[in-house]
Every structure is written in structure tokens, then in C-alpha cells.
Protein backbone atom coordinates (compact mmCIF):
# COMPACT_ATOMS: atom_id res chain seq x y z
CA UNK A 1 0.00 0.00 0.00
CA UNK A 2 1.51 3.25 -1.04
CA UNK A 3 1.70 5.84 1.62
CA UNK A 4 2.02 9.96 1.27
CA UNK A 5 5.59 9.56 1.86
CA UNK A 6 5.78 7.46 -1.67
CA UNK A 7 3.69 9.23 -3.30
CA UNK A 8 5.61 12.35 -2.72
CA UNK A 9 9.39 10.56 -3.50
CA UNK A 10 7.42 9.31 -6.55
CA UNK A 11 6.79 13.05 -7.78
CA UNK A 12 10.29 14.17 -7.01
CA UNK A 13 11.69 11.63 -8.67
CA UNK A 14 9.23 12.16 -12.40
CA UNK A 15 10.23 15.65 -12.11
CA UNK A 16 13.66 15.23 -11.68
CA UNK A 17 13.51 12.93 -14.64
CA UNK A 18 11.16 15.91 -16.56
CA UNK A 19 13.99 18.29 -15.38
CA UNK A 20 16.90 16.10 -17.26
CA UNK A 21 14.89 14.80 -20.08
CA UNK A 22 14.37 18.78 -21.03
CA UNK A 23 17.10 20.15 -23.55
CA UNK A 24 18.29 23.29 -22.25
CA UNK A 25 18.15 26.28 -24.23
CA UNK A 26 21.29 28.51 -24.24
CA UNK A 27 21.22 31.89 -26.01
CA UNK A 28 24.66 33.46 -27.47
CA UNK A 29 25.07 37.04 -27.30
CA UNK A 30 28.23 38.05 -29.27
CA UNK A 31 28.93 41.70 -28.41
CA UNK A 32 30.44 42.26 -31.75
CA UNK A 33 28.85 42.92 -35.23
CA UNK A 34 31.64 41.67 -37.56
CA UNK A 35 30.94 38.90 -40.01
CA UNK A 36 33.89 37.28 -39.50
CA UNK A 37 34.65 38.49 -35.46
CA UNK A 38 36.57 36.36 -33.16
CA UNK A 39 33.99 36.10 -30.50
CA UNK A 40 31.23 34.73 -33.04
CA UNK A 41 34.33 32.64 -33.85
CA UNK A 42 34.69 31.39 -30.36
CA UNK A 43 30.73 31.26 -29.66
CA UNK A 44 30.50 28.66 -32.56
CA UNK A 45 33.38 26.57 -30.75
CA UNK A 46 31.32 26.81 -27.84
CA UNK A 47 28.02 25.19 -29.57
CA UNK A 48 30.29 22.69 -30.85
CA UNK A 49 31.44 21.69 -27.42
CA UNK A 50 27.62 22.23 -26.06
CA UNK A 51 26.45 19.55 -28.70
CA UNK A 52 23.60 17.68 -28.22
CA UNK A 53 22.86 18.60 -24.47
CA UNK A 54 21.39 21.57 -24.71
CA UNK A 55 19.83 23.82 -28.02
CA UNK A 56 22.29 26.84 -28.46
CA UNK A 57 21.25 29.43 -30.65
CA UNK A 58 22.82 32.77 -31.54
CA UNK A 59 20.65 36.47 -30.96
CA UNK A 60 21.01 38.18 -34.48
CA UNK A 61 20.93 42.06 -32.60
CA UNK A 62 22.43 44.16 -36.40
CA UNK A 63 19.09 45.77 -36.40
CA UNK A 64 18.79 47.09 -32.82
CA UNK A 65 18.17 50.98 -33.29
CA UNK A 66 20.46 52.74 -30.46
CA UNK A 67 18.07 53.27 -27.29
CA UNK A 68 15.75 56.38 -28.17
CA UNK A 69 12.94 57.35 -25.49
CA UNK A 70 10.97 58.48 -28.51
CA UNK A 71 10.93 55.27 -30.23
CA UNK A 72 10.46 52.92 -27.11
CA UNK A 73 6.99 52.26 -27.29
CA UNK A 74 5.42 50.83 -29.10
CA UNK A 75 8.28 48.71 -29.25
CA UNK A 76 10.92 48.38 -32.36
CA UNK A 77 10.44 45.05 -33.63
CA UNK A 78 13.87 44.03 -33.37
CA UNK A 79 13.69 44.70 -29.51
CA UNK A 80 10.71 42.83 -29.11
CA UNK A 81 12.44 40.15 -30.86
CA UNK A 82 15.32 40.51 -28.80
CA UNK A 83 13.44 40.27 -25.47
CA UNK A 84 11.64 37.25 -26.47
CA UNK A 85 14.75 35.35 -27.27
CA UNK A 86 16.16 35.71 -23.88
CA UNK A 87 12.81 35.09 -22.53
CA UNK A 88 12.46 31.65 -23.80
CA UNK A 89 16.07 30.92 -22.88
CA UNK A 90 17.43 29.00 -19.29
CA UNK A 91 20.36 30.99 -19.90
CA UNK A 92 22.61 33.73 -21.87
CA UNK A 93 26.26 32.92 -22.86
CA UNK A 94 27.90 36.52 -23.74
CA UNK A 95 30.76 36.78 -26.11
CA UNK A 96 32.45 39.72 -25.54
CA UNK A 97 35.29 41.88 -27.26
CA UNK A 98 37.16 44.28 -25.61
CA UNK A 99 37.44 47.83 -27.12
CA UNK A 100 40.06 50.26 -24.61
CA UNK A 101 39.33 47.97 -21.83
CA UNK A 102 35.33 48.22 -21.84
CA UNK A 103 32.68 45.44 -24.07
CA UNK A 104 31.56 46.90 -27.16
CA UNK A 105 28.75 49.84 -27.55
CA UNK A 106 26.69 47.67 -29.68
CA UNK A 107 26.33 45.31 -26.48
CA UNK A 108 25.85 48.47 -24.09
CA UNK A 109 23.13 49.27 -26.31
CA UNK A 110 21.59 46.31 -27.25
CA UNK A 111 21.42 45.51 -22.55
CA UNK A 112 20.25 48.86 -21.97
CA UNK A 113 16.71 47.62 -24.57
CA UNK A 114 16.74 44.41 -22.47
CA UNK A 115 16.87 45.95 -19.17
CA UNK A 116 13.72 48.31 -20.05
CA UNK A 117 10.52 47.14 -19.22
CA UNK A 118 8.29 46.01 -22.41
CA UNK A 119 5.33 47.97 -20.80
CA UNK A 120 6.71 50.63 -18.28
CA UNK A 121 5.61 48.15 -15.71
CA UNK A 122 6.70 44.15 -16.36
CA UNK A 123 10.01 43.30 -14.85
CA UNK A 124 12.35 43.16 -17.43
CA UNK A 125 13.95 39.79 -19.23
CA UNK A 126 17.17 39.76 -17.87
CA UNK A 127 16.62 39.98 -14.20
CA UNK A 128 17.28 36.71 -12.63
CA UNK A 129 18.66 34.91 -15.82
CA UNK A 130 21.73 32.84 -15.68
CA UNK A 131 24.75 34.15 -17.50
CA UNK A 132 28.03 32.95 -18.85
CA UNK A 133 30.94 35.29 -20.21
CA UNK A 134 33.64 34.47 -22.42
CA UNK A 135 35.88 36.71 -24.71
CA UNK A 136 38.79 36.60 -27.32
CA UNK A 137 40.95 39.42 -28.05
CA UNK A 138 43.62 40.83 -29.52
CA UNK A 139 45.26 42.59 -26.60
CA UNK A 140 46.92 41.10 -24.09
CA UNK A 141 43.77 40.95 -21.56
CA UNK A 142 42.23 38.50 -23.65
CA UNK A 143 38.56 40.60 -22.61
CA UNK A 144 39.32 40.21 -18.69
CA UNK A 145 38.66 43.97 -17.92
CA UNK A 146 35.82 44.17 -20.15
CA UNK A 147 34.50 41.02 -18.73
CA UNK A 148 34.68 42.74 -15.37
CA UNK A 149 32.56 45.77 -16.21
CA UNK A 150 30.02 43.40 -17.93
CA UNK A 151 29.67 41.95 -14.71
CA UNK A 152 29.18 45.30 -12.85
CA UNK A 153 26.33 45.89 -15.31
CA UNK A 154 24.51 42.49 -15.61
CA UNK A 155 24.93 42.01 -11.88
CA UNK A 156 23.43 45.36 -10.84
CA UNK A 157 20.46 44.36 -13.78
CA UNK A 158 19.51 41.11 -10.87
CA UNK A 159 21.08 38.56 -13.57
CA UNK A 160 22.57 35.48 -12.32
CA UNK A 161 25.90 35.44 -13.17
CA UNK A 162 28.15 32.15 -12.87
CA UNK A 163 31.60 34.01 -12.18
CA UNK A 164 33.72 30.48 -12.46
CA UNK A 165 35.38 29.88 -14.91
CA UNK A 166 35.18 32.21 -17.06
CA UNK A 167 37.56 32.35 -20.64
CA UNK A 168 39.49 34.92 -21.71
CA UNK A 169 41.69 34.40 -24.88
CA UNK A 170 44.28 37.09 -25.63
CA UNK A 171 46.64 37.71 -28.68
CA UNK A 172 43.52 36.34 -31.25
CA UNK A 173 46.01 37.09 -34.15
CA UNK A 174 48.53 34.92 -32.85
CA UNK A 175 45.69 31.81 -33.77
CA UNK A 176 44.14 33.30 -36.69
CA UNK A 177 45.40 32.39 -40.43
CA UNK A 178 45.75 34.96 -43.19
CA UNK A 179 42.35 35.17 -43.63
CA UNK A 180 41.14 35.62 -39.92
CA UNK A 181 40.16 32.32 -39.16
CA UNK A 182 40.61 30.81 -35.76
CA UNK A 183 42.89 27.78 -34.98
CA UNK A 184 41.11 27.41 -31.00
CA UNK A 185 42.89 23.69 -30.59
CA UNK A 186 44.90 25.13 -27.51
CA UNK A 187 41.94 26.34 -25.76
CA UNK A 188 39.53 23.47 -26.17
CA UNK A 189 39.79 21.52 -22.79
CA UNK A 190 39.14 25.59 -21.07
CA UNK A 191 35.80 26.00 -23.64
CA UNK A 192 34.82 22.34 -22.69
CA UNK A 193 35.37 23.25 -19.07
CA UNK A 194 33.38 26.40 -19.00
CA UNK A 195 30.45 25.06 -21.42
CA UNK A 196 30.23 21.47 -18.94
CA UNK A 197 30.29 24.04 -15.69
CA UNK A 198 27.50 26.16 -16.97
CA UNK A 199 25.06 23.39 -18.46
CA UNK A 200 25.84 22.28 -14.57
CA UNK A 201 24.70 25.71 -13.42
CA UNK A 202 21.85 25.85 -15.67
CA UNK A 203 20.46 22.34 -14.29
CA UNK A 204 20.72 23.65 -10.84
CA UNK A 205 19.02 26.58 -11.15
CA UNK A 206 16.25 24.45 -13.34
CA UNK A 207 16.01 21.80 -9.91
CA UNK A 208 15.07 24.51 -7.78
């Protein structure tokens, strides 16, 4: 005869199996605009080293018109587009560059539309998402400093930022051919090592 206790363990346990069954859905945020930019470079690695576990797509943010008060509502349909996206995702992996040791303007830009409410009175998407950073550069850095500001921002915007590890690649164009193309062999076991710590994160935070 099954008592409360088992029925309750029996719950649990089919939605801990619901919970793992469930492909997670990562969205990539590159923070640069450049067809052929390291960090989308890097961000493909990434869903390579994702695979199968989890869906990984990439936020296509070109069209984002810079933030306007006179434009915000009703809102641009890239923006609404935009806020959607991270919406429907368990978490955001940013790709950042570093431009004189701050991320890009195109990613200010494109977080300060995110962190406005849709209505003037709905929280906005990003609060409470899980986040990832990673960054390749040219400079010596390899995007820490920038990295560090991004965290200042999404922090203060409530996300939920997993801090370790991060990646930071400097010197890109001592790994890139003649024609800009990225040879990331060296850094594969620290991608694989971020990308298994955050699925990790991203289960957790799913659990509970």
C-alpha cells in the first residue's frame, strides 16, 4: 500500500527525470557585429562543445536601433524580438570583445533595450537569468577587464551570473590564419570546461 511519503518521493523523482529529459536552451550574445569576429568565432566553438545537451542558438541584434525614449513604445520590432529570445532561454552565454578595456557599444546598447521594461511596468527579461561570459581578443587581456565591467552591469540588472570559470583568450592574431580564421585547438579543454560548468549551473538553477 503506497503511503504519502511514496507518493511524494514518486513526484520528485518524475520531475527530476522531466527536469533532465528537457534540452536546455542557451542563447549566445556576441557583443560584436563583424561577419567574420573572433567572439562569433569562439561562440561557434562553444556550440560545438555544447552539442547535443542543450539547443544553443545565436541572438542576431544588427538591427537594434540605439536606445531612443521616442521610439520605445510601441516597441521596435527588433527589440521585441530581442526580449523574447532571452525570454524563452534557461540561460545567456555573452561573447564579448574588448574595445580600450570596456565590451563593445553595440552590447551596451543592445542591454540597456533588455533591461527596459516592455510595458513601463513588467520586470524586465534579464533579471534573474543565468549568464556565462567568455571573450577573445587581440590585446593582451584577452577581454578580462571588459569582462569585469560586464559583470558590474549584468549584476546590478539582478542577472545570475556564474563568475567560475570564465575564458578569456588574448593575442587572437597569434591563432588566426591569413584570412582571420581561428585555430582554438589550444583552448579546447578551457571551452569544454566552461560550457560542462555552466550546463551544470543551468540544471541547478532548473532543480530549484
Amino acid at each position: 500500500m503506497f503511503t504519502k511519503e511514496t507518493f511524494l518521493l514518486l513526484f520528485v523523482g518524475r520531475k527530476a527525470m522531466e527536469i533532465n529529459m528537457e534540452k536546455l536552451k542557451i542563447l549566445a550574445i556576441v557583443g560584436s557585429l563583424r561577419a567574420g569576429s573572433y567572439n562569433l568565432q569562439l561562440a561557434h566553438k562553444v556550440k560545438t562543445s555544447v552539442g547535443e545537451r542543450a539547443e544553443f542558438h545565436f541572438l542576431e541584434h544588427g538591427d537594434i536601433p540605439l536606445l531612443n525614449e521616442d521610439i520605445e513604445f510601441p516597441t521596435p520590432e527588433p527589440v521585441r524580438l530581442a526580449r523574447e529570445a532571452v525570454a524563452a532561454a534557461d540561460g545567456v552565454w555573452f561573447f564579448t570583445p574588448e574595445y580600450n578595456h570596456f565590451f563593445s557599444g553595440v552590447l551596451k546598447n543592445l542591454i540597456d533595450w533588455l533591461s527596459r521594461s516592455p510595458d513601463g511596468e513588467a520586470p524586465n527579461v534579464l533579471s534573474g537569468k543565468p549568464a556565462a561570459i567568455s571573450g577573445i581578443t587581440i590585446g593582451t587581456t584577452g577581454t578580462a577587464v571588459a569582462q569585469d565591467h560586464l559583470v558590474t552591469l549584468i549584476s546590478y540588472l539582478n542577472m545570475d551570473v556564474m563568475n567560475y570559470p570564465r575564458l578569456t583568450i588574448p593575442h587572437a592574431w597569434r591563432i588566426a590564419d591569413e584570412g582571420g580564421k581561428l585555430h582554438l585547438e589550444k583552448s579546447i579543454s578551457r571551452i569544454e570546461k566552461q560550457a560542462d560548468a555552466f550546463l551544470s549551473f543551468l540544471q541547478s538553477r532548473k532543480a530549484n
